[in-house]
Protein backbone atom coordinates (compact mmCIF):
# COMPACT_ATOMS: atom_id res chain seq x y z
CA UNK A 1 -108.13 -2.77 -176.63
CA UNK A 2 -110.63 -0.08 -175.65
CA UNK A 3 -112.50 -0.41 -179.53
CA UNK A 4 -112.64 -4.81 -178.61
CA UNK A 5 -114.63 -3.26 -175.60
CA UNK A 6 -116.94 -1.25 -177.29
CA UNK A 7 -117.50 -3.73 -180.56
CA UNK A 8 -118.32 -6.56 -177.46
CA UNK A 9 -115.55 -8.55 -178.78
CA UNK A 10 -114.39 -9.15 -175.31
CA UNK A 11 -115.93 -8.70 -171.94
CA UNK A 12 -114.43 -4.73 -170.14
CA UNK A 13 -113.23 -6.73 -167.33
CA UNK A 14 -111.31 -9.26 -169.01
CA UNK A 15 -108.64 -6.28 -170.52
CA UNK A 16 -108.33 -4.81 -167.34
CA UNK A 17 -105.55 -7.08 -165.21
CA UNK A 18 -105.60 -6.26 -161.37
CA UNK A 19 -102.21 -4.88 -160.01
CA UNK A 20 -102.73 -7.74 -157.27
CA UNK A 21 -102.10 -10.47 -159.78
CA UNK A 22 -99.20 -9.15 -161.24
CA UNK A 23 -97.23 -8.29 -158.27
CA UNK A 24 -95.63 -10.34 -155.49
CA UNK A 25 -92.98 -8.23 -153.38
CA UNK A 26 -94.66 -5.26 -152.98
CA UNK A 27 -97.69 -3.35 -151.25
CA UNK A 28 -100.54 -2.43 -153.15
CA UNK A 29 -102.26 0.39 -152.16
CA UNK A 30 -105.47 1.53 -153.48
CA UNK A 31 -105.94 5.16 -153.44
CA UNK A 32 -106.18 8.68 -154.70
CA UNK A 33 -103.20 10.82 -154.69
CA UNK A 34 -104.13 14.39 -153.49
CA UNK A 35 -101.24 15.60 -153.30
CA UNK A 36 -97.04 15.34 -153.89
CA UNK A 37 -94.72 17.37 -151.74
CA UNK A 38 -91.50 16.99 -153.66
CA UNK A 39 -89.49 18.60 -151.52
CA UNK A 40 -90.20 16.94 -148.19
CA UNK A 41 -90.90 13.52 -150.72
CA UNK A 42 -94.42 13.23 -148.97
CA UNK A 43 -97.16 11.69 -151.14
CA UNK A 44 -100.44 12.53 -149.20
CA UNK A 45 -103.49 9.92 -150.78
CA UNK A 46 -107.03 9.76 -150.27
CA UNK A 47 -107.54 5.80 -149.31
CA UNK A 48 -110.59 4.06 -148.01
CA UNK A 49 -108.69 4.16 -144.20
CA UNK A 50 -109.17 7.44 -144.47
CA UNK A 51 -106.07 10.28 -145.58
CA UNK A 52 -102.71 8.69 -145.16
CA UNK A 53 -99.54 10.29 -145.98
CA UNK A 54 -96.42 8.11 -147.89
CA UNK A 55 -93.18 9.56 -147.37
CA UNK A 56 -90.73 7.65 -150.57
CA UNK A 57 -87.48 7.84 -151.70
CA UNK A 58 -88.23 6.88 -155.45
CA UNK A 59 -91.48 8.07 -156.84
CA UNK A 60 -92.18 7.13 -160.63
CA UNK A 61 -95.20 9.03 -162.29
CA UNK A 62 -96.84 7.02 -164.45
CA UNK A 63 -100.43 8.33 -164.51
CA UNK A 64 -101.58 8.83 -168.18
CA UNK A 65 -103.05 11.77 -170.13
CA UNK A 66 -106.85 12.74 -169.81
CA UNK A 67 -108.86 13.44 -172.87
CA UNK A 68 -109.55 16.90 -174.06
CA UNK A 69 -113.00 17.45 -174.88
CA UNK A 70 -112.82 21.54 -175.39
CA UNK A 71 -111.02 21.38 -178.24
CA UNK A 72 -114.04 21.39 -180.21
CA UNK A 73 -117.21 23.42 -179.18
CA UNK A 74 -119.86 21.76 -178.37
CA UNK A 75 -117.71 18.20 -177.60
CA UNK A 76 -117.41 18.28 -173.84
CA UNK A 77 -121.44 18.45 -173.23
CA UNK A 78 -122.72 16.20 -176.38
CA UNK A 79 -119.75 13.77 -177.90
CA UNK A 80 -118.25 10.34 -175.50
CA UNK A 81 -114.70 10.21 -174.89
CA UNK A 82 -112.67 7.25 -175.76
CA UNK A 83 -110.05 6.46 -173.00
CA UNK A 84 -111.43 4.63 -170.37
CA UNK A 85 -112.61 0.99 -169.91
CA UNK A 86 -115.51 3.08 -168.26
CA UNK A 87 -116.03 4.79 -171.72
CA UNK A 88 -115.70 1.51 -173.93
CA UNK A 89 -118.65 0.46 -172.23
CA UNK A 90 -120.52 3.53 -171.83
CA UNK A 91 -120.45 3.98 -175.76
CA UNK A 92 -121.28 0.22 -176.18
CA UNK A 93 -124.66 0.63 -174.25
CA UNK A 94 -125.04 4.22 -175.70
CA UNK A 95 -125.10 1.95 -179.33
CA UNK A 96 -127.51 -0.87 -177.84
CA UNK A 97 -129.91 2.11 -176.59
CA UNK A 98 -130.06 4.37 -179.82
CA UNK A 99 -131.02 0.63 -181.94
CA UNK A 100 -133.73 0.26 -179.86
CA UNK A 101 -134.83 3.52 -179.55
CA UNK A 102 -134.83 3.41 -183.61
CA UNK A 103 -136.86 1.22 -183.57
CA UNK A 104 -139.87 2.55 -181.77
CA UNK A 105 -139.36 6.20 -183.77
CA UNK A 106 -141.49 7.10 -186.55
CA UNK A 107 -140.06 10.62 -187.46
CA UNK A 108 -137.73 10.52 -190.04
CA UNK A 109 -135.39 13.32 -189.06
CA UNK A 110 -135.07 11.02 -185.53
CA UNK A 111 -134.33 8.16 -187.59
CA UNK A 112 -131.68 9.58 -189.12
CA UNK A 113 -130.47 11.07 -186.34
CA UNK A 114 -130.24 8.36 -183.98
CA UNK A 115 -128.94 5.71 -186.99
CA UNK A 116 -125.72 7.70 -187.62
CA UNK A 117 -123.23 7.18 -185.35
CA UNK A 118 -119.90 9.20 -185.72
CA UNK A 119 -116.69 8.73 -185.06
CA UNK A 120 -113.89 12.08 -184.75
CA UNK A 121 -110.07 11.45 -185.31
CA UNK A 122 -108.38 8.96 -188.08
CA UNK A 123 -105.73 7.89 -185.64
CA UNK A 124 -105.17 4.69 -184.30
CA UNK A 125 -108.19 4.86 -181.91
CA UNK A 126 -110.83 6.46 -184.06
CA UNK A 127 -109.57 3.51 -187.28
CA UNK A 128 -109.92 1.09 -184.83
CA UNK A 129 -113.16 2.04 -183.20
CA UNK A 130 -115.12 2.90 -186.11
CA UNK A 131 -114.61 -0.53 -187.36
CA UNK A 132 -115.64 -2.25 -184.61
CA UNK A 133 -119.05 -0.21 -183.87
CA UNK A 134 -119.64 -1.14 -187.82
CA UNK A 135 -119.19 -5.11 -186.96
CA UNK A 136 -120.94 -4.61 -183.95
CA UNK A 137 -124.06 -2.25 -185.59
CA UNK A 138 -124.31 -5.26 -188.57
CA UNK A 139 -124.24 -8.29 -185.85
CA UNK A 140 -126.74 -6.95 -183.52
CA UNK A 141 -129.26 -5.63 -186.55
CA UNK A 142 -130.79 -8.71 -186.55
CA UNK A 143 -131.50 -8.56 -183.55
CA UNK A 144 -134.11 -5.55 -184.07
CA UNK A 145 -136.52 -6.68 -187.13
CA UNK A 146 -137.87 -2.90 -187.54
CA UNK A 147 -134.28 -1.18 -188.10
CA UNK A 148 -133.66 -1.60 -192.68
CA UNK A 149 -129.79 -1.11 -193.23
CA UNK A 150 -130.71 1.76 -194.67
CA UNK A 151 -131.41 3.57 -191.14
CA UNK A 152 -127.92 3.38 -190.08
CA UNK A 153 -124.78 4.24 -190.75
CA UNK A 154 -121.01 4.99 -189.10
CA UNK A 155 -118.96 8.17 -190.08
CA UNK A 156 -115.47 8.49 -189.42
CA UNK A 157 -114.26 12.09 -189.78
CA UNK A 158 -110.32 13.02 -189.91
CA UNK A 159 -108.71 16.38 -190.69
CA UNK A 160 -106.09 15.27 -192.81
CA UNK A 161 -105.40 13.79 -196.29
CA UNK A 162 -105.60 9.90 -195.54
CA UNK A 163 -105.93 7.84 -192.06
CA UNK A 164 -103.18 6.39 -189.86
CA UNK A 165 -100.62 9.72 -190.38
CA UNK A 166 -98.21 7.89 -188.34
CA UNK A 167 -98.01 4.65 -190.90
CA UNK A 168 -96.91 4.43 -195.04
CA UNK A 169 -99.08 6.35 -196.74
CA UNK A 170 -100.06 2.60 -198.56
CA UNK A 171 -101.15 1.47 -195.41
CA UNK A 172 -103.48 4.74 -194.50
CA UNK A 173 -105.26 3.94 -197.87
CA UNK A 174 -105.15 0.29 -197.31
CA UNK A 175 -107.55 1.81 -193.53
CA UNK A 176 -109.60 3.40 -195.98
CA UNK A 177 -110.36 1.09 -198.00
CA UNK A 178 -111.14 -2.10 -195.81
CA UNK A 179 -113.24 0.58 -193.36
CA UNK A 180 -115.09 1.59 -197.19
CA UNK A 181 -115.91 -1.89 -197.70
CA UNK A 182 -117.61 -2.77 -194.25
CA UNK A 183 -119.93 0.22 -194.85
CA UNK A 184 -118.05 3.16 -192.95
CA UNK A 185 -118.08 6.92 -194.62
CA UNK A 186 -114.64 7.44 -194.49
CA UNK A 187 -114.68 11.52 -194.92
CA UNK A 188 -110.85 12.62 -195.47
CA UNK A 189 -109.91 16.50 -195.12
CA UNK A 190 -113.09 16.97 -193.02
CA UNK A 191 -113.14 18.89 -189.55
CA UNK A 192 -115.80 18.73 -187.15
CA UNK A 193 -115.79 22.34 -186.11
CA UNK A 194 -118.73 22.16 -183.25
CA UNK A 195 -120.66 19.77 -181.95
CA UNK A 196 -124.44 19.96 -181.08
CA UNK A 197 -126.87 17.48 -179.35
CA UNK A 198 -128.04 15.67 -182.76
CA UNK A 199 -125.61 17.16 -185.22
CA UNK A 200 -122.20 17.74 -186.04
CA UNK A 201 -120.78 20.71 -187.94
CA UNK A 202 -118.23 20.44 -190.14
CA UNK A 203 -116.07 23.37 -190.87
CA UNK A 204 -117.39 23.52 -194.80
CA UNK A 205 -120.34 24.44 -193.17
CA UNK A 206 -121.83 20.53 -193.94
CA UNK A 207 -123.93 19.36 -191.68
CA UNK A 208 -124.35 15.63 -190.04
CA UNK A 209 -127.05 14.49 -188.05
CA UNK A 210 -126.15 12.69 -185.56
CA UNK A 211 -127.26 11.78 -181.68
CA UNK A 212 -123.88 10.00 -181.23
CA UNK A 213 -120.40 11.62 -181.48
CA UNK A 214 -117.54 9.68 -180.66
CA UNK A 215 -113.79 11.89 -179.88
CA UNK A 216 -110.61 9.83 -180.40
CA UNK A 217 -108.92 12.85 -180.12
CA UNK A 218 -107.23 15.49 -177.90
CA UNK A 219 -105.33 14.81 -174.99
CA UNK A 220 -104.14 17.01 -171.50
CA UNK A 221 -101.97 16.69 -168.80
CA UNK A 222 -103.42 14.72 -165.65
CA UNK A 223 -104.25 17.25 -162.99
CA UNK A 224 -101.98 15.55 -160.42
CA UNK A 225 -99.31 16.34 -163.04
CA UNK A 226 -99.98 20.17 -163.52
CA UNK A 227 -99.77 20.46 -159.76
CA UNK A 228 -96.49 19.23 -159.10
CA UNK A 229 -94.53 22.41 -160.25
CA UNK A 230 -92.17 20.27 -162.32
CA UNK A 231 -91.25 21.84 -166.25
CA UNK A 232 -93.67 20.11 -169.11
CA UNK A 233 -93.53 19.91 -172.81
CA UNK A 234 -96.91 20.07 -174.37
CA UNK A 235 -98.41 19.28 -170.85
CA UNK A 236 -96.16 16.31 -170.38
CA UNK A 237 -93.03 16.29 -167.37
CA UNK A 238 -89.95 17.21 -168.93
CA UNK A 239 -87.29 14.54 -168.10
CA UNK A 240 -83.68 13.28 -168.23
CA UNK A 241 -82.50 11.05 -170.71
CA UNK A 242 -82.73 8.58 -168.40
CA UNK A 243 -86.20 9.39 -166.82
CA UNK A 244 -85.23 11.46 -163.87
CA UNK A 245 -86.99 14.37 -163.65
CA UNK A 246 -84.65 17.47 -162.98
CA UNK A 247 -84.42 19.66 -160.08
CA UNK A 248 -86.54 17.11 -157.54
CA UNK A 249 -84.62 14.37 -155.36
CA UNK A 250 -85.91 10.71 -156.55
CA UNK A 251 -88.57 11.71 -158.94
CA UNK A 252 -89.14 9.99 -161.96
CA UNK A 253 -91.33 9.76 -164.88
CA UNK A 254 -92.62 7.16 -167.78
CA UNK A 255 -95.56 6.83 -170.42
CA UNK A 256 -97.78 9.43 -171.45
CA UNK A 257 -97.68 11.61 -169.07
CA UNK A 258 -94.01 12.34 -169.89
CA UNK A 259 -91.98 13.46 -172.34
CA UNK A 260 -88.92 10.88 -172.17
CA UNK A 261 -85.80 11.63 -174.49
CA UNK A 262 -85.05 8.75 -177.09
CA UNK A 263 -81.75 8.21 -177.81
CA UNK A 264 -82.44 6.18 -180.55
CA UNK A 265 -84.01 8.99 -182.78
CA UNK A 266 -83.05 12.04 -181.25
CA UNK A 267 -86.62 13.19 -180.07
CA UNK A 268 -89.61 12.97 -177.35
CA UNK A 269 -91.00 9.65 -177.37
CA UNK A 270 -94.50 9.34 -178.43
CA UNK A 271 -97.09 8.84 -175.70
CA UNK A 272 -98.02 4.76 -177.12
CA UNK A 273 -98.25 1.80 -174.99
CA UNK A 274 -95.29 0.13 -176.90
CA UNK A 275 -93.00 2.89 -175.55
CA UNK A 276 -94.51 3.01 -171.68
CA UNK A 277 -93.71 -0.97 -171.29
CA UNK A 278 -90.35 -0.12 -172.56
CA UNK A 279 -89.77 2.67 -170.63
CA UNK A 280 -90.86 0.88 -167.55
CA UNK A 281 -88.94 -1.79 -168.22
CA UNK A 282 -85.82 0.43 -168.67
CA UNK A 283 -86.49 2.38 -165.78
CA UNK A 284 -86.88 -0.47 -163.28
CA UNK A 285 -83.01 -1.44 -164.07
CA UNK A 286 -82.15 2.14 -163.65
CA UNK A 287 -83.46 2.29 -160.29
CA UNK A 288 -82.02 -0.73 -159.31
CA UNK A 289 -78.63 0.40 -160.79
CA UNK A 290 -78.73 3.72 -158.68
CA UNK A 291 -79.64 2.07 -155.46
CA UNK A 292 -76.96 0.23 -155.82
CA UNK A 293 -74.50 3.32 -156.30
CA UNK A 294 -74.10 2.67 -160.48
CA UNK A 295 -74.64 5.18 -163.00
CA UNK A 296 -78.11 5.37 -164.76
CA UNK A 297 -78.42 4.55 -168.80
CA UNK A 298 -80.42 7.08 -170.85
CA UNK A 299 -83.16 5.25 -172.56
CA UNK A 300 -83.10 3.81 -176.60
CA UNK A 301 -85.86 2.40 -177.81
CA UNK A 302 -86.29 1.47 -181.95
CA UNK A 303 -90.25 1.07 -182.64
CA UNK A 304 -91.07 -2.92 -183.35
CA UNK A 305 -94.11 -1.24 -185.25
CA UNK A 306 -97.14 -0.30 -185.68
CA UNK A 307 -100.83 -1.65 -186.22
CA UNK A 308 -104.39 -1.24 -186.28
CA UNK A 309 -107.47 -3.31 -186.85
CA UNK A 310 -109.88 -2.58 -189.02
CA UNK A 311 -112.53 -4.58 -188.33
CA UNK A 312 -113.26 -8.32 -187.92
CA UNK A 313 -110.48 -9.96 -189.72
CA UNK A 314 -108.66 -6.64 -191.34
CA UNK A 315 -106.01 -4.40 -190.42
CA UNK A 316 -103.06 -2.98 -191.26
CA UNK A 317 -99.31 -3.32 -190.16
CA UNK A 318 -95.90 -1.68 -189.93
CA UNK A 319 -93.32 -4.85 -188.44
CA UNK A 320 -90.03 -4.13 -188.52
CA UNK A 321 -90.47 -2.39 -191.79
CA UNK A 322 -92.46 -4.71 -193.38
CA UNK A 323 -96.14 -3.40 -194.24
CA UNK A 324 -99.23 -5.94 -194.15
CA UNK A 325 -103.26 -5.31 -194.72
CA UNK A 326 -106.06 -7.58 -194.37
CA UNK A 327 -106.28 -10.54 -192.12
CA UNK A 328 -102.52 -11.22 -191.77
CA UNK A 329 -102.16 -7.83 -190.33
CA UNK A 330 -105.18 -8.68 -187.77
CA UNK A 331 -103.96 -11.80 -186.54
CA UNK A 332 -100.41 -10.35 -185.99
CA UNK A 333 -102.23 -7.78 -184.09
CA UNK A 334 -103.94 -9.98 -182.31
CA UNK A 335 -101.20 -12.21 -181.42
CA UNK A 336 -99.14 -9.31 -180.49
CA UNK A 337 -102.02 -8.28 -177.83
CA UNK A 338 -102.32 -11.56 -176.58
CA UNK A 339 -98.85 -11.77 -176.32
CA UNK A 340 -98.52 -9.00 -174.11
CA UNK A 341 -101.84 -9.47 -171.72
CA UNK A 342 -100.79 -9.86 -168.49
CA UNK A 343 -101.48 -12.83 -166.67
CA UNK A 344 -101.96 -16.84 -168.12
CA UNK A 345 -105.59 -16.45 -166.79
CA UNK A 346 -106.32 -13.37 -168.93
CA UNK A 347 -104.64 -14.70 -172.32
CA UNK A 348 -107.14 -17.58 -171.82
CA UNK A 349 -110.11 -15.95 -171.13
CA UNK A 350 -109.56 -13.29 -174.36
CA UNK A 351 -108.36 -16.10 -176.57
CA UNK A 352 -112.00 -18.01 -175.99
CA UNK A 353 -113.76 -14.98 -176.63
CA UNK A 354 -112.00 -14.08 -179.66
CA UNK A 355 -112.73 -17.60 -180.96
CA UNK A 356 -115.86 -17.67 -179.95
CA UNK A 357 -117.02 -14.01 -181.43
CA UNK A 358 -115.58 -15.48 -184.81
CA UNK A 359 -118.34 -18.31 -185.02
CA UNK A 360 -121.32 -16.64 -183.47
CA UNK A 361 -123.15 -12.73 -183.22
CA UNK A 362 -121.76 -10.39 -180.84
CA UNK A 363 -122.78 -10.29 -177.43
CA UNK A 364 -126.02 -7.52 -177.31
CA UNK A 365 -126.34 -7.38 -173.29
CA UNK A 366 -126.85 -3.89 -172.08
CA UNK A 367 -124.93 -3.97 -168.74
CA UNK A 368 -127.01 -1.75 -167.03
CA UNK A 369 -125.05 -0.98 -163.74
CA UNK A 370 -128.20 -0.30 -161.61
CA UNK A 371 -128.48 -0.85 -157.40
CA UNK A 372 -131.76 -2.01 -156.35
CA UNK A 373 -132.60 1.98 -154.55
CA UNK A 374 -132.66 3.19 -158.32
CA UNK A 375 -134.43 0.23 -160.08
CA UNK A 376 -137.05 2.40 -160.21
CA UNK A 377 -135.16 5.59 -161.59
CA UNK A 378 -136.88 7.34 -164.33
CA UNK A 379 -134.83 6.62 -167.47
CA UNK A 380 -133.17 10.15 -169.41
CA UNK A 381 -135.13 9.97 -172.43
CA UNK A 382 -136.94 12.46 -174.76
CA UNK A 383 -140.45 13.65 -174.73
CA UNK A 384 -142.51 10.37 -175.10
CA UNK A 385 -143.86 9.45 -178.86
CA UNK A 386 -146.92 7.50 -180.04
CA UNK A 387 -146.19 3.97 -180.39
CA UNK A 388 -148.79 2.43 -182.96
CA UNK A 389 -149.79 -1.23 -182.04
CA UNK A 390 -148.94 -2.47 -184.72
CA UNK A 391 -145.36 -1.64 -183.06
CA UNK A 392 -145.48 -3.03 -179.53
């Protein structure tokens, strides 16, 4: 729900669920794992108590991917990543801060620059996200009188012959064309091949100005997972069919940062939410089964589907082999999301927001996290232009 986050059609906080509310017979520790010792079955974590060391006799790794951001030059110093809560909001103020800067900028080339915001990767995330900032770019415009339409614009760029390569190619179009209609430059077969401070170059040798780059794509292994001297497939722990990993006494791995067997297709699972909640919930009867001295089930999993939004009231959808576009495919997303929040609290909570971001403009507050010893902070901005009055 990262793309809600950044098109301010929910609040960051209200898609994150704490791991305090969702468990009851367990400890929660909150910490930083420094290190695993798989052979003595130490985990050694960095906690606000100071270091503490965890001996275990089950250890599941379920710690996620980190995005790649050198697989394009230029993309780790001037584009925003997409795969944090942390960068959902980052990118939302980063929006909220080129509009008003817009608006105070008399230099065309700036204009253009700071107007055009674009989005790398047709996927899932980069569909999803570029339709939101376009809902979220028209509802706050009104909000600043001296921006025309004209000054801005959203880009989504994808290597590849139509969006959504993992859905019917009828469905990928279907992308295209709702994102087309909302005002999005859907540019198909184009590849960003660097990445500057206000521009991005394409590998035609096209040129975009741009002072905001958003990558949706590119993904590597989590650190703590390249140190724990276990085999990996494209960066992900190899495992058993049914999640063990082999060679190391009680370790086990789920979600992205593994590559987990399917027995239902024959291949890796791919690294998607859908599959980590069943793999998790798979795993947790394996490990009860082999504390219990019974033999371990390799995992199966057939996909319910697929979907994406598109923007307010699109999307598309792959259930159970049935394809849908428009809005039935974006309420069956969102009742599939809702469905699977954690927590009665936060299905409530997102459920009034959604309705209430359906009647009225998107919330425009910049949450500025700033403590009161740098209130006073100069702001990072560029060499300062004359304002005429007539502006102020």
């Amino acid at each position: 729900m990262l793309a809600e986050v950044v098109g301010a059609a929910v609040f960051p906080e209200h898609v994150v669920a704490p791991v305090r509310e969702m468990i009851h017979k367990a400890q929660f520790i909150m910490a930083r794992i420094a290190q695993v010792d798989t052979t003595r079955q130490v985990i050694q974590c960095e906690t606000l108590a100071g270091v503490k060391d965890i001996a275990y006799d089950h250890l599941v790794m379920a710690c996620g991917q980190r995005a790649n951001m050198h697989i394009i030059p230029g993309m780790a110093e001037h584009a925003l990543p997409l795969k944090l809560v942390g960068d959902a909001l980052f990118i939302r103020n980063r929006i909220l801060q080129r509009l008003a800067a817009l608006e105070i900028t008399q230099d065309a080339d700036e204009r253009r620059s700071l107007g055009h915001f674009v989005v790398v990767g047709g996927g899932f995330s980069g569909v999803e996200v570029a339709g939101a900032m376009a809902d979220f770019i028209r509802s706050a415009r009104r909000f600043y009188p001296r921006i025309d339409d004209g000054d801005l614009a959203v880009t989504l760029l994808h290597d590849g012959e139509r969006l959504l390569p993992e859905l019917p190619a009828g469905l990928g179009d279907a992308a295209a064309k709702s994102l087309r209609q909302r005002g999005v430059v859907v540019r198909l077969g184009a590849r960003a091949a660097r990445v500057d401070a206000h521009a991005v170059l394409l590998a035609d040798t096209t040129t975009l100005a741009s002072d905001t780059v958003v990558c949706t794509i590119g993904a590597r292994s989590n650190p703590l997972v390249e140190s724990l001297g276990v085999a990996l497939v494209r960066g992900r722990i190899a495992t058993a069919a049914d999640g063990r990993v082999p060679g190391h006494v009680g370790l086990w791995a789920l979600g992205d940062c593994a590559a987990v067997p399917n027995g239902s297709t024959g291949g890796i699972c791919p690294p998607t939410a859908q599959f980590a909640v069943a793999q998790a919930q798979h795993m947790s009867a394996n490990l009860l089964a082999h504390i219990r001295g019974e033999a371990s089930k390799p995992f199966q999993y057939a996909s319910r589907g697929m979907m994406a939004t598109t923007g307010h009231l699109k999307g598309v959808a792959e259930i159970a082999g049935i394809q849908l576009s428009g809005l039935l495919a974006w309420l069956a997303w969102r009742a599939y999301y809702l469905m699977l929040m954690p927590t009665l609290g936060r299905k409530l909570r997102i459920f009034v927001e959604w309705t209430w971001a359906m009647f009225f403009p998107l919330d425009i507050t910049h949450l500025r996290f700033t403590r009161t010893g740098d209130a006073d902070a100069p702001l990072q901005v560029k060499p300062p232009a004359s304002i005429s009055p007539n502006q102020l």
